[in-house]
Protein backbone atom coordinates (compact mmCIF):
# COMPACT_ATOMS: atom_id res chain seq x y z
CA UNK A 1 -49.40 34.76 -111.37
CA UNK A 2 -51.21 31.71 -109.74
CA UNK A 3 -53.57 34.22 -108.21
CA UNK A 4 -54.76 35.85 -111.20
CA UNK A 5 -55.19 32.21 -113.22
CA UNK A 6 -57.09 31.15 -110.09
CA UNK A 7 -59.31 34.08 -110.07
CA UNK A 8 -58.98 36.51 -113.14
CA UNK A 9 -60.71 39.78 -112.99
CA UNK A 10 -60.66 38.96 -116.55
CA UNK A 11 -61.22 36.37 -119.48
CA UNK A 12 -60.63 37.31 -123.23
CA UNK A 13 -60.29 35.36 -126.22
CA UNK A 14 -57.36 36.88 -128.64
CA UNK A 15 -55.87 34.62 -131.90
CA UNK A 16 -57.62 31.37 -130.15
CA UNK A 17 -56.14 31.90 -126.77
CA UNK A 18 -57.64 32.24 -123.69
CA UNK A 19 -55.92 35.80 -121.66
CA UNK A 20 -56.42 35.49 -118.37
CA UNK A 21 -55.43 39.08 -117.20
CA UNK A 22 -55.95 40.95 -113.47
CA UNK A 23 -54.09 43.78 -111.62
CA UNK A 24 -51.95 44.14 -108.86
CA UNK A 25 -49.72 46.42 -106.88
CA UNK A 26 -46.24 46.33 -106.74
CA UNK A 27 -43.77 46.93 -104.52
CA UNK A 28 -43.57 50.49 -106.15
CA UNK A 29 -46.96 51.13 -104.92
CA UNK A 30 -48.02 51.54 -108.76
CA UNK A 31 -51.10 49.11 -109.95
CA UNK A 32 -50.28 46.77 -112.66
CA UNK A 33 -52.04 44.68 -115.32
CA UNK A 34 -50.66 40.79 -115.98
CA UNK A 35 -51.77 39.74 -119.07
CA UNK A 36 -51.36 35.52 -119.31
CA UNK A 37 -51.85 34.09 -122.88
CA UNK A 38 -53.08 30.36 -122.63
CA UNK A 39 -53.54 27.83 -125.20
CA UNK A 40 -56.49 25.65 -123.94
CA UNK A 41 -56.96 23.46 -127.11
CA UNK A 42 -54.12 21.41 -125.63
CA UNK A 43 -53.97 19.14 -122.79
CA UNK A 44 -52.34 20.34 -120.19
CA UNK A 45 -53.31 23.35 -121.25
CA UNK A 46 -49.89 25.52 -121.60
CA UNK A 47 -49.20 28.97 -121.32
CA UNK A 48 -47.84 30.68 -124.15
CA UNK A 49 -46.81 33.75 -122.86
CA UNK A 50 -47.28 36.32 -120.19
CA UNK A 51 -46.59 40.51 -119.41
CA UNK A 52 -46.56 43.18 -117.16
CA UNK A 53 -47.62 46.55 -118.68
CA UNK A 54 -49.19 49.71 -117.15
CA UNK A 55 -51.49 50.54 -119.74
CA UNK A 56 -54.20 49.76 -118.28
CA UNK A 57 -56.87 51.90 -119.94
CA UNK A 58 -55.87 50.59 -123.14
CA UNK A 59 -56.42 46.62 -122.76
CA UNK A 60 -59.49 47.32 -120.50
CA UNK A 61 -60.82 49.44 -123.54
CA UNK A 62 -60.24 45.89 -125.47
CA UNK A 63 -61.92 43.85 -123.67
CA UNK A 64 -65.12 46.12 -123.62
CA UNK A 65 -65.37 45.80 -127.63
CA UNK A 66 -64.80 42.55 -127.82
């Protein structure tokens, strides 16, 4: 988790959060997409929530409309 808020592949905006969100492989040898849901208006800035999913083609699809 630290890696991908350190150095997202990815930065989207969704309901006034920030989503950090970048892949990785796990132990399965299957690649993965973290999706981390931050609220930035606040200070510290908190995370609200984060998930694991393998659809991967569908939130990449997101971010290219947005």
């Amino acid at each position: 988790m630290q890696d991908i808020l350190n150095n997202p592949e990815q930065i989207l905006e969704e309901d006034g959060l920030k989503v950090y969100q970048g892949t990785f492989v796990a132990i399965n040898n299957k690649t993965y997409l973290l999706r981390i849901y931050i609220n930035d208006l606040v200070e510290p800035q908190k995370i609200v929530t984060l998930y694991v999913t393998s659809k991967l083609r569908k939130y990449r699809q997101l971010s290219n409309e947005s």
